[in-house]
C-alpha atoms as a PDB file:
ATOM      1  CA  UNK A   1      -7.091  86.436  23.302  1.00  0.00           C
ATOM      2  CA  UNK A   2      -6.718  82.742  24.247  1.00  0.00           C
ATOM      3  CA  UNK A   3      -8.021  79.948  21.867  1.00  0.00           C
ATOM      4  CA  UNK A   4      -7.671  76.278  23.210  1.00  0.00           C
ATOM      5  CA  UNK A   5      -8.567  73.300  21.261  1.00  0.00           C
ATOM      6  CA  UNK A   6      -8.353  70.174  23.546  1.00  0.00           C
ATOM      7  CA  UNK A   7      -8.591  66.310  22.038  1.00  0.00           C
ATOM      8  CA  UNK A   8      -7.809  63.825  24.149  1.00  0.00           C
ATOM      9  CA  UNK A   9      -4.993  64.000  26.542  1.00  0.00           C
ATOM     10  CA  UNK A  10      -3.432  66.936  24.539  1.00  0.00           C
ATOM     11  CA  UNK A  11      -4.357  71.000  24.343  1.00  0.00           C
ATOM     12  CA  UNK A  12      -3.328  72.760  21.575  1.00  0.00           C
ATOM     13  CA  UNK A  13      -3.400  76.631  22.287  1.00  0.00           C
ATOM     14  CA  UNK A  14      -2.685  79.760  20.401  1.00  0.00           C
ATOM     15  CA  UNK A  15      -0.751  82.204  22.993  1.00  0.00           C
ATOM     16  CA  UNK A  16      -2.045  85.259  23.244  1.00  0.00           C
ATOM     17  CA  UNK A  17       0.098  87.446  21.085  1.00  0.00           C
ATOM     18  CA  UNK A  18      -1.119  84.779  17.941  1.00  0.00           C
ATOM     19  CA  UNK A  19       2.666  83.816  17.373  1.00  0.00           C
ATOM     20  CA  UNK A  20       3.082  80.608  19.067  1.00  0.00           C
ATOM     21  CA  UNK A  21       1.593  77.735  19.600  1.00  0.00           C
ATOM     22  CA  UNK A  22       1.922  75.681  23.645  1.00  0.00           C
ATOM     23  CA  UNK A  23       0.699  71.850  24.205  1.00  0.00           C
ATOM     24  CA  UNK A  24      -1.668  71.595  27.903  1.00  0.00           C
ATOM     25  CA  UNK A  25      -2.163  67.931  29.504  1.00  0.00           C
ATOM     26  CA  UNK A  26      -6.470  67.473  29.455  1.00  0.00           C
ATOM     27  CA  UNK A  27      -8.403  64.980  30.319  1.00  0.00           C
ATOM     28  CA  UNK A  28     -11.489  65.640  28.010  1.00  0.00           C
ATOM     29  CA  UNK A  29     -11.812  67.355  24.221  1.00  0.00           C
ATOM     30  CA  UNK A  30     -12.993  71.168  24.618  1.00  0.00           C
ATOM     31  CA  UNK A  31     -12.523  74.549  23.127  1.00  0.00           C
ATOM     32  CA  UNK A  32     -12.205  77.457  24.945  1.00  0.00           C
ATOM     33  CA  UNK A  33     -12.772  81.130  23.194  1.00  0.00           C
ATOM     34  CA  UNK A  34     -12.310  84.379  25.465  1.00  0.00           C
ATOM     35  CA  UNK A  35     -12.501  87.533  23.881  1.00  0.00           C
ATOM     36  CA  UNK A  36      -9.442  90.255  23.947  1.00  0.00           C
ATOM     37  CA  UNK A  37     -10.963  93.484  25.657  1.00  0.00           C
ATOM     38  CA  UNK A  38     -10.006  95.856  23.164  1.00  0.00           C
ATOM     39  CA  UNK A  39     -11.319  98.381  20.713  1.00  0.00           C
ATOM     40  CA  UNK A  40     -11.913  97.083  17.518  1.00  0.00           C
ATOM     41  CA  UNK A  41     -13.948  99.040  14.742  1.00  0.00           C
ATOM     42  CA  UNK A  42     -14.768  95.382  13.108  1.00  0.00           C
ATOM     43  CA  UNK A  43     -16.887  93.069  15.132  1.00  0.00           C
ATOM     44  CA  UNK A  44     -18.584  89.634  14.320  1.00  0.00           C
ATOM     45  CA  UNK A  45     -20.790  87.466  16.106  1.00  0.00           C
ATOM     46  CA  UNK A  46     -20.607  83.663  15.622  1.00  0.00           C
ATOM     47  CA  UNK A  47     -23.715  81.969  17.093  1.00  0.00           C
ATOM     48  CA  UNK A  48     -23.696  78.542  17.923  1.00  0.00           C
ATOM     49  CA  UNK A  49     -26.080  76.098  19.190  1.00  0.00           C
ATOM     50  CA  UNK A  50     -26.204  72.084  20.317  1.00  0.00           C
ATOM     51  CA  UNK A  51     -25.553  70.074  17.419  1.00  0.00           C
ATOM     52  CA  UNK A  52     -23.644  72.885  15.159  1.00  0.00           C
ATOM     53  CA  UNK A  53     -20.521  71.849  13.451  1.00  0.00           C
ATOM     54  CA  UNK A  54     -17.419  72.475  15.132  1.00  0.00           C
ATOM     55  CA  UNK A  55     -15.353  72.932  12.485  1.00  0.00           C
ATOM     56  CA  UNK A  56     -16.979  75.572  10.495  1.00  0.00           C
ATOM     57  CA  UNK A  57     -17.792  77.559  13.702  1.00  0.00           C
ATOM     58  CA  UNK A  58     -14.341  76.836  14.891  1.00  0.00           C
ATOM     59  CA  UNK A  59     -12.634  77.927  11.671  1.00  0.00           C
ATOM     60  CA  UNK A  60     -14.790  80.652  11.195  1.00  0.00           C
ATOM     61  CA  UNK A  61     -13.709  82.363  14.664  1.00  0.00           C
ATOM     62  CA  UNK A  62      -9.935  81.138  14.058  1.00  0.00           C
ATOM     63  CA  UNK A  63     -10.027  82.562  10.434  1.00  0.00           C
ATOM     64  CA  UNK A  64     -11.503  86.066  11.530  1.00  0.00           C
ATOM     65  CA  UNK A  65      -9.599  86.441  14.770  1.00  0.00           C
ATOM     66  CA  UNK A  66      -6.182  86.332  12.736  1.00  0.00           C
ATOM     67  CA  UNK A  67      -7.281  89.068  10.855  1.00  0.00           C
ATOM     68  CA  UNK A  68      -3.975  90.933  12.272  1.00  0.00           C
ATOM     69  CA  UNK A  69      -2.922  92.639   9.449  1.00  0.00           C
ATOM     70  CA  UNK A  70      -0.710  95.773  10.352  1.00  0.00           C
ATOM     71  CA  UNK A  71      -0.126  97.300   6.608  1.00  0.00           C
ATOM     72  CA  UNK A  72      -1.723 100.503   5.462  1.00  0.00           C
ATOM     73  CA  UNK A  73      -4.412  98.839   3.237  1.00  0.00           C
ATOM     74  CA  UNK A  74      -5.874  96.611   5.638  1.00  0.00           C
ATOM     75  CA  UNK A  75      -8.581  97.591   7.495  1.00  0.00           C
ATOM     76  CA  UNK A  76      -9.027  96.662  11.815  1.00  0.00           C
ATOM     77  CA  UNK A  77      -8.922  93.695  13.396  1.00  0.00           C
ATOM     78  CA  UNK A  78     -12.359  91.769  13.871  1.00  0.00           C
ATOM     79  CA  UNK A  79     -12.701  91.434  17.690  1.00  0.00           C
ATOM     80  CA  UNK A  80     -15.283  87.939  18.267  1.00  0.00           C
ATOM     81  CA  UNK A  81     -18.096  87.349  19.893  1.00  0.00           C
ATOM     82  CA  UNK A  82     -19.045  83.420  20.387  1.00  0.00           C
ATOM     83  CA  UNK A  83     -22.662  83.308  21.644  1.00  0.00           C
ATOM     84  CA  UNK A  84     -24.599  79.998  22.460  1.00  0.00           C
ATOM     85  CA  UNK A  85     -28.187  80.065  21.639  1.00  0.00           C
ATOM     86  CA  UNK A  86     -28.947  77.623  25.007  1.00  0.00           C
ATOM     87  CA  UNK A  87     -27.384  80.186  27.197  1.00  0.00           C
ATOM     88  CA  UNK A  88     -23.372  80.049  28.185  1.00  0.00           C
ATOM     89  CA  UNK A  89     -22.562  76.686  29.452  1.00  0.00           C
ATOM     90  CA  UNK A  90     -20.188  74.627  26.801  1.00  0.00           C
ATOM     91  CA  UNK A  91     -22.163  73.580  23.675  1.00  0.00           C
ATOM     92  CA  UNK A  92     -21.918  70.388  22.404  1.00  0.00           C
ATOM     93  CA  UNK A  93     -21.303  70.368  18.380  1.00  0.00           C
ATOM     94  CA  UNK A  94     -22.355  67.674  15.632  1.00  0.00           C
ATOM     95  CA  UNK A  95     -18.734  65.013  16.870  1.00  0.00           C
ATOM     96  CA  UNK A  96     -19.085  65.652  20.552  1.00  0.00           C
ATOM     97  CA  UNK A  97     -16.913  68.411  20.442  1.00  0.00           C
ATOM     98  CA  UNK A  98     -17.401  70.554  23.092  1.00  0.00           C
ATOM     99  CA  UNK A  99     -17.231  74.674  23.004  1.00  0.00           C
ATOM    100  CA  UNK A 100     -17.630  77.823  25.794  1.00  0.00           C
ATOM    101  CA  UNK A 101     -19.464  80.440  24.347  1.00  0.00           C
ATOM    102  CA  UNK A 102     -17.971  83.890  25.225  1.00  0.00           C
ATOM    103  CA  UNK A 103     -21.628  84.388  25.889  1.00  0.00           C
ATOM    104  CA  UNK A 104     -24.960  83.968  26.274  1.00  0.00           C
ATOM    105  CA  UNK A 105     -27.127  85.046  23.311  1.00  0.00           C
ATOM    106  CA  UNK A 106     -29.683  86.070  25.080  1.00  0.00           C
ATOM    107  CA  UNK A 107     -27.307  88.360  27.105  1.00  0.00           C
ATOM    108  CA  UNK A 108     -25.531  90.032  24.151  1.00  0.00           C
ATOM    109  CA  UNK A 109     -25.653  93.615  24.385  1.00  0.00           C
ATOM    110  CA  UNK A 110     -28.291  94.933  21.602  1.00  0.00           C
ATOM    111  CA  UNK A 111     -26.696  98.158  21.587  1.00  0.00           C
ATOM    112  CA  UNK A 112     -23.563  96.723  20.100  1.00  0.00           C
ATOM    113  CA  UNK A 113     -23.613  96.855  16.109  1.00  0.00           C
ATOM    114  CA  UNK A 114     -21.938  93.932  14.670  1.00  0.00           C
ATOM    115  CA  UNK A 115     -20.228  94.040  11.246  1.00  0.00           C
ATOM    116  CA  UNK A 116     -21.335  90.429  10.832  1.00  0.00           C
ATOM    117  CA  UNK A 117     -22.942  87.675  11.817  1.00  0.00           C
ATOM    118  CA  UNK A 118     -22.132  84.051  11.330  1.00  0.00           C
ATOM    119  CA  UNK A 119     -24.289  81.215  11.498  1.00  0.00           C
ATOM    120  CA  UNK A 120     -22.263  77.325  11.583  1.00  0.00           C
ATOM    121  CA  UNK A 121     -23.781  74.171  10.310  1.00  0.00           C
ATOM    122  CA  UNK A 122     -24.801  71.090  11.331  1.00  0.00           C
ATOM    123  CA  UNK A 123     -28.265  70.123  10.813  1.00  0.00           C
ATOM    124  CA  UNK A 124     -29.377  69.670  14.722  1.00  0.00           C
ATOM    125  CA  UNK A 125     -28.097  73.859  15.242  1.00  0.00           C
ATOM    126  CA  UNK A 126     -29.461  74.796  12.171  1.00  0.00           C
ATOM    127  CA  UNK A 127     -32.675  73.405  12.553  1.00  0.00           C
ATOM    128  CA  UNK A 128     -32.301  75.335  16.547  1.00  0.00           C
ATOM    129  CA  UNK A 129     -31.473  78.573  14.932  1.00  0.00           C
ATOM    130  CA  UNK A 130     -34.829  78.371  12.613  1.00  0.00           C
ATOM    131  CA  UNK A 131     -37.088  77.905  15.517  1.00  0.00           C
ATOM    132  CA  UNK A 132     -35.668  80.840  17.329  1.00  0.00           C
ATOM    133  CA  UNK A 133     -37.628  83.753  17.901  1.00  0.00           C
ATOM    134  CA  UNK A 134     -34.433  85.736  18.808  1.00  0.00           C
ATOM    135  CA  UNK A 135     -32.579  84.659  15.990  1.00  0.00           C
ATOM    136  CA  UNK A 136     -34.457  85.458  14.008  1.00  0.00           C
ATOM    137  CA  UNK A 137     -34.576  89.073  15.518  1.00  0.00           C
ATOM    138  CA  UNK A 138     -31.110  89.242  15.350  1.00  0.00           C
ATOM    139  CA  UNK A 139     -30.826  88.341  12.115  1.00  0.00           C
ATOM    140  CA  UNK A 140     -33.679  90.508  10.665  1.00  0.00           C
ATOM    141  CA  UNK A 141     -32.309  93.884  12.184  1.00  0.00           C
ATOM    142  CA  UNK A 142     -29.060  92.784  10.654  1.00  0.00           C
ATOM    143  CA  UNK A 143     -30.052  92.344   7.238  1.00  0.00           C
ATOM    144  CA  UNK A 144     -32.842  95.276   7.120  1.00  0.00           C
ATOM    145  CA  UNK A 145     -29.615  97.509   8.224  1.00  0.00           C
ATOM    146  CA  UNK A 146     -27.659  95.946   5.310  1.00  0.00           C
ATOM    147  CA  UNK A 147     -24.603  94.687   7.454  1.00  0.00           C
ATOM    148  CA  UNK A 148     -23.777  91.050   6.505  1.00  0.00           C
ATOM    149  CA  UNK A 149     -25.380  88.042   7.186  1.00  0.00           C
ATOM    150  CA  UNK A 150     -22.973  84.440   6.853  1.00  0.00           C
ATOM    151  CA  UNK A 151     -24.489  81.028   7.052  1.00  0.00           C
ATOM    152  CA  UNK A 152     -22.778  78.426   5.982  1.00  0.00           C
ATOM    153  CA  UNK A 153     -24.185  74.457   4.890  1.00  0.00           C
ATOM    154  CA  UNK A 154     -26.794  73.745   6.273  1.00  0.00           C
ATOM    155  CA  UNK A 155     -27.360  77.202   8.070  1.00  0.00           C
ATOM    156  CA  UNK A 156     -29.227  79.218   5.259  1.00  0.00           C
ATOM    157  CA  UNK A 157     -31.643  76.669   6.088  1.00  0.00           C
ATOM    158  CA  UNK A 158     -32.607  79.516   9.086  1.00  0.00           C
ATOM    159  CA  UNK A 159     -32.251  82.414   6.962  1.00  0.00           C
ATOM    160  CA  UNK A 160     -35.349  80.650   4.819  1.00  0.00           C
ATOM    161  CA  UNK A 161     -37.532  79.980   7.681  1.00  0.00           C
ATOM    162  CA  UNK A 162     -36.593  83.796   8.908  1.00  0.00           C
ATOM    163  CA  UNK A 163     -37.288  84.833   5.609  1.00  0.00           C
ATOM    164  CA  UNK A 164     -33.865  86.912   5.163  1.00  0.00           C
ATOM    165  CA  UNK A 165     -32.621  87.311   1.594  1.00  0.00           C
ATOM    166  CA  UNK A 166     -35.408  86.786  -0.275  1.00  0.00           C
ATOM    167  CA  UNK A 167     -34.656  87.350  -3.872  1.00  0.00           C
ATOM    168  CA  UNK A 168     -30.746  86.640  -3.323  1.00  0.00           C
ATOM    169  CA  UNK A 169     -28.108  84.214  -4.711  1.00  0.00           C
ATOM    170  CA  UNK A 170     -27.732  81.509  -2.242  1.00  0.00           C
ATOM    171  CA  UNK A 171     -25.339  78.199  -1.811  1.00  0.00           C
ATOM    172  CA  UNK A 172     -25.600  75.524   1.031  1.00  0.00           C
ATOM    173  CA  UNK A 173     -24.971  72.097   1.660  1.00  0.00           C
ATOM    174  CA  UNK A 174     -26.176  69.653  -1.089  1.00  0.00           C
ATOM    175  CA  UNK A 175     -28.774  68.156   0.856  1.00  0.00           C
ATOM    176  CA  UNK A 176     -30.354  71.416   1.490  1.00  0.00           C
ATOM    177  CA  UNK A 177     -30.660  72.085  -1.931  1.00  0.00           C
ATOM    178  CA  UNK A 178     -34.196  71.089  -2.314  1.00  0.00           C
ATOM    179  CA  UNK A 179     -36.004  72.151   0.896  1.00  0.00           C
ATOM    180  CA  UNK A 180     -33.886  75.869  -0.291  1.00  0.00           C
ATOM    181  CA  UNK A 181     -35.360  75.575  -3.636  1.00  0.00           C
ATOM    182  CA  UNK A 182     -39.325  75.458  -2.491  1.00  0.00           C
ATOM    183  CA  UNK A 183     -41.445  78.074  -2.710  1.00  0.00           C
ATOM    184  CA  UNK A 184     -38.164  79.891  -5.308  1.00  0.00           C
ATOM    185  CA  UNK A 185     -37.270  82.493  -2.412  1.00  0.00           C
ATOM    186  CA  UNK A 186     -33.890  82.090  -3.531  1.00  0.00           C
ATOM    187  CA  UNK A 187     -31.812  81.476  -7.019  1.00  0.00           C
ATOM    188  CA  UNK A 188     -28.994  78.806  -5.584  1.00  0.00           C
ATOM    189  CA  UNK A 189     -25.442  78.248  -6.652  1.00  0.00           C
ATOM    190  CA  UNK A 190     -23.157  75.243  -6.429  1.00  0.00           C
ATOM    191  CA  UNK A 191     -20.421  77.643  -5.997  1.00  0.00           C
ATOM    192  CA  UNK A 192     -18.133  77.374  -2.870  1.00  0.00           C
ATOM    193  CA  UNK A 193     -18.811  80.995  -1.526  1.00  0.00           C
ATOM    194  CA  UNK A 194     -21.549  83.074  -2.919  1.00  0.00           C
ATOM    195  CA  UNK A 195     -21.795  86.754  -1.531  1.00  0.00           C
ATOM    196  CA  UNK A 196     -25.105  88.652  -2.890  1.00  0.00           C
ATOM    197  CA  UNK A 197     -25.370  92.043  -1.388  1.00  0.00           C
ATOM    198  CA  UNK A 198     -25.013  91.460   2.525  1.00  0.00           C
ATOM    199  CA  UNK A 199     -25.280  87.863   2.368  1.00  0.00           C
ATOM    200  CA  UNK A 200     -22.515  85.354   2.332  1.00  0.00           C
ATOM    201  CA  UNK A 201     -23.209  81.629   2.411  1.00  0.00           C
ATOM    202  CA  UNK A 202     -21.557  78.498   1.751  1.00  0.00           C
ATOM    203  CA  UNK A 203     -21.662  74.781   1.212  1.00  0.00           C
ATOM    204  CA  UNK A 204     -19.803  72.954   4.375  1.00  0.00           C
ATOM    205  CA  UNK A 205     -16.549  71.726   6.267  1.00  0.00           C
ATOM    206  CA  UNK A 206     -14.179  71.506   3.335  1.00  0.00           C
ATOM    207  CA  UNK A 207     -15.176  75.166   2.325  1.00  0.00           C
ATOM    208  CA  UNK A 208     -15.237  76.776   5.800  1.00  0.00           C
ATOM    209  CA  UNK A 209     -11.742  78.233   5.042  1.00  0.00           C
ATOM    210  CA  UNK A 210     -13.111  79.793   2.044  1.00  0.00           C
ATOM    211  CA  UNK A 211     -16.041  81.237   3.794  1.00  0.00           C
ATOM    212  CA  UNK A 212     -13.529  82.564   6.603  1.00  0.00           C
ATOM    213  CA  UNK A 213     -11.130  84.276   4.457  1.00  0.00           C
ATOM    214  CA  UNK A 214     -14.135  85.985   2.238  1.00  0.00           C
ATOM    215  CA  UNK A 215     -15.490  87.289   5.206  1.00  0.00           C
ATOM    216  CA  UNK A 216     -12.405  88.543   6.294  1.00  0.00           C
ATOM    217  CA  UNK A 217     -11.992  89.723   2.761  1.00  0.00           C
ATOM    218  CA  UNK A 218     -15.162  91.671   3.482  1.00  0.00           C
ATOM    219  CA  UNK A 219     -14.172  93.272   6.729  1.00  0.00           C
ATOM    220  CA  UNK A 220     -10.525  93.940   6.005  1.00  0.00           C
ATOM    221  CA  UNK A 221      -9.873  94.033   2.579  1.00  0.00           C
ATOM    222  CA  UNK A 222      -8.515  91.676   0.040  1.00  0.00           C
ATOM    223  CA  UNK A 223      -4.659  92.102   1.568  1.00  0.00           C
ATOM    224  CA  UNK A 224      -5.534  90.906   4.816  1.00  0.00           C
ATOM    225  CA  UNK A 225      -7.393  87.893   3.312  1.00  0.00           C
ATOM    226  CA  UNK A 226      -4.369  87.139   0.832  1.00  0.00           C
ATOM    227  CA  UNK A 227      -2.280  87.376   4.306  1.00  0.00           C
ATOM    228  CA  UNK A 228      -4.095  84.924   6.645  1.00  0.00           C
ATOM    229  CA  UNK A 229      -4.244  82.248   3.667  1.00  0.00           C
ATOM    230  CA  UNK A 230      -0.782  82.451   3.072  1.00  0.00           C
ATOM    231  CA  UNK A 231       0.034  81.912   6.623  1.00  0.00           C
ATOM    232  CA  UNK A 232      -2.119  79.374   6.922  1.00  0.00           C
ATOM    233  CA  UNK A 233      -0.796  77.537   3.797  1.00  0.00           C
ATOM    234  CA  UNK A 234      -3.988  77.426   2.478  1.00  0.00           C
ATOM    235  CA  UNK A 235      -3.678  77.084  -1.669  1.00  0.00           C
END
């Protein structure tokens, strides 16, 4: 797999084998995710949209794609899927940051069972994921099969309107708080990460490495988690 972050007149890019790290003259900030063709028993699905924010999609796909643990008590790698809700041209997130879907959503294959999906802030993309019809498909068939549903800050905002997790523990950005708290559908948390059942939320940008390591907690087991934050010097 080949993950390229570019700001500016610089590239930063992970080389394939996830050991190294290479600089690439650009002209113009943009991320680039393409998938490894492999099989993986663990697969996730990050949708984004226009106005989602970068870095909690971004570390969310970083986060799970190191999930390379190779000891005995770790479970697969999570192979990623990065689909944009407009279709597949590059999406452009909350700070003009601009990503390429692996994808478009509308042409993921509905055959494939994912082991999670993962919804990003940013108010604009959340507020594009609640008015989706497919989305909310998606997400409905996900939940009703009991394989886990992520939405982090202001993204749970879609689960409401969807009507996922009623009855369930949820956490979001403060300023959802309110419009999550109407009509009681929830009980909400201030916590960082709350998982309840299938569903894993969380509150925004400084927690999005908290949300990526539970989920690869989830998928993989507690060692792999403990792994990928150690690596990443995350305390």
């Amino acid at each position: 797999m080949l993950g390229l972050l570019k700001l500016g007149k610089v590239c930063f890019g992970r080389s394939p084998d996830l050991r190294g790290l290479f600089l690439i003259p650009a002209l113009k900030h943009q991320i680039y995710f393409q998938s490894t063709i492999r099989e993986m028993s663990k697969k996730a699905l990050v949708i984004i949209a226009n106005g989602s924010e970068e870095m909690e999609a971004v570390i969310a796909i970083d986060v799970l794609r190191r999930g390379n643990c190779k000891k005995e008590e770790c479970g697969d790698q999570v192979e990623v899927t990065v689909a944009g809700l407009e279709g597949p041209q590059p999406v452009e997130c909350s700070r003009q940051v601009n990503i390429v879907p692996d994808v478009s959503l509308a042409d993921v294959d509905s055959s494939k069972v994912y082991d999670v999906m993962v919804l990003p802030g940013g108010l604009k993309g959340s507020e594009s994921f609640a008015k989706s019809p497919l989305v909310k498909s998606l997400l409905t068939e996900q939940y009703q099969n009991g394989r886990l549903v992520a939405a982090i800050c202001a993204a749970p905002i879609a689960l409401k309107a969807h009507n996922i997790a009623a009855g369930h523990t949820i956490t979001s950005y403060p300023a959802m708080k309110q419009q999550l708290q109407e009509g009681e559908l929830y009980k909400y948390s201030e916590d960082k990460v709350v998982v309840d059942r299938n569903v894993v939320t969380s509150r925004g940008p400084g927690t999005a490495y908290d949300f990526g390591l539970k989920l690869v907690e989830l998928l993989q087991g507690a060692q792999a988690a403990q792994d990928i934050r150690k690596a990443m010097l995350v305390e």
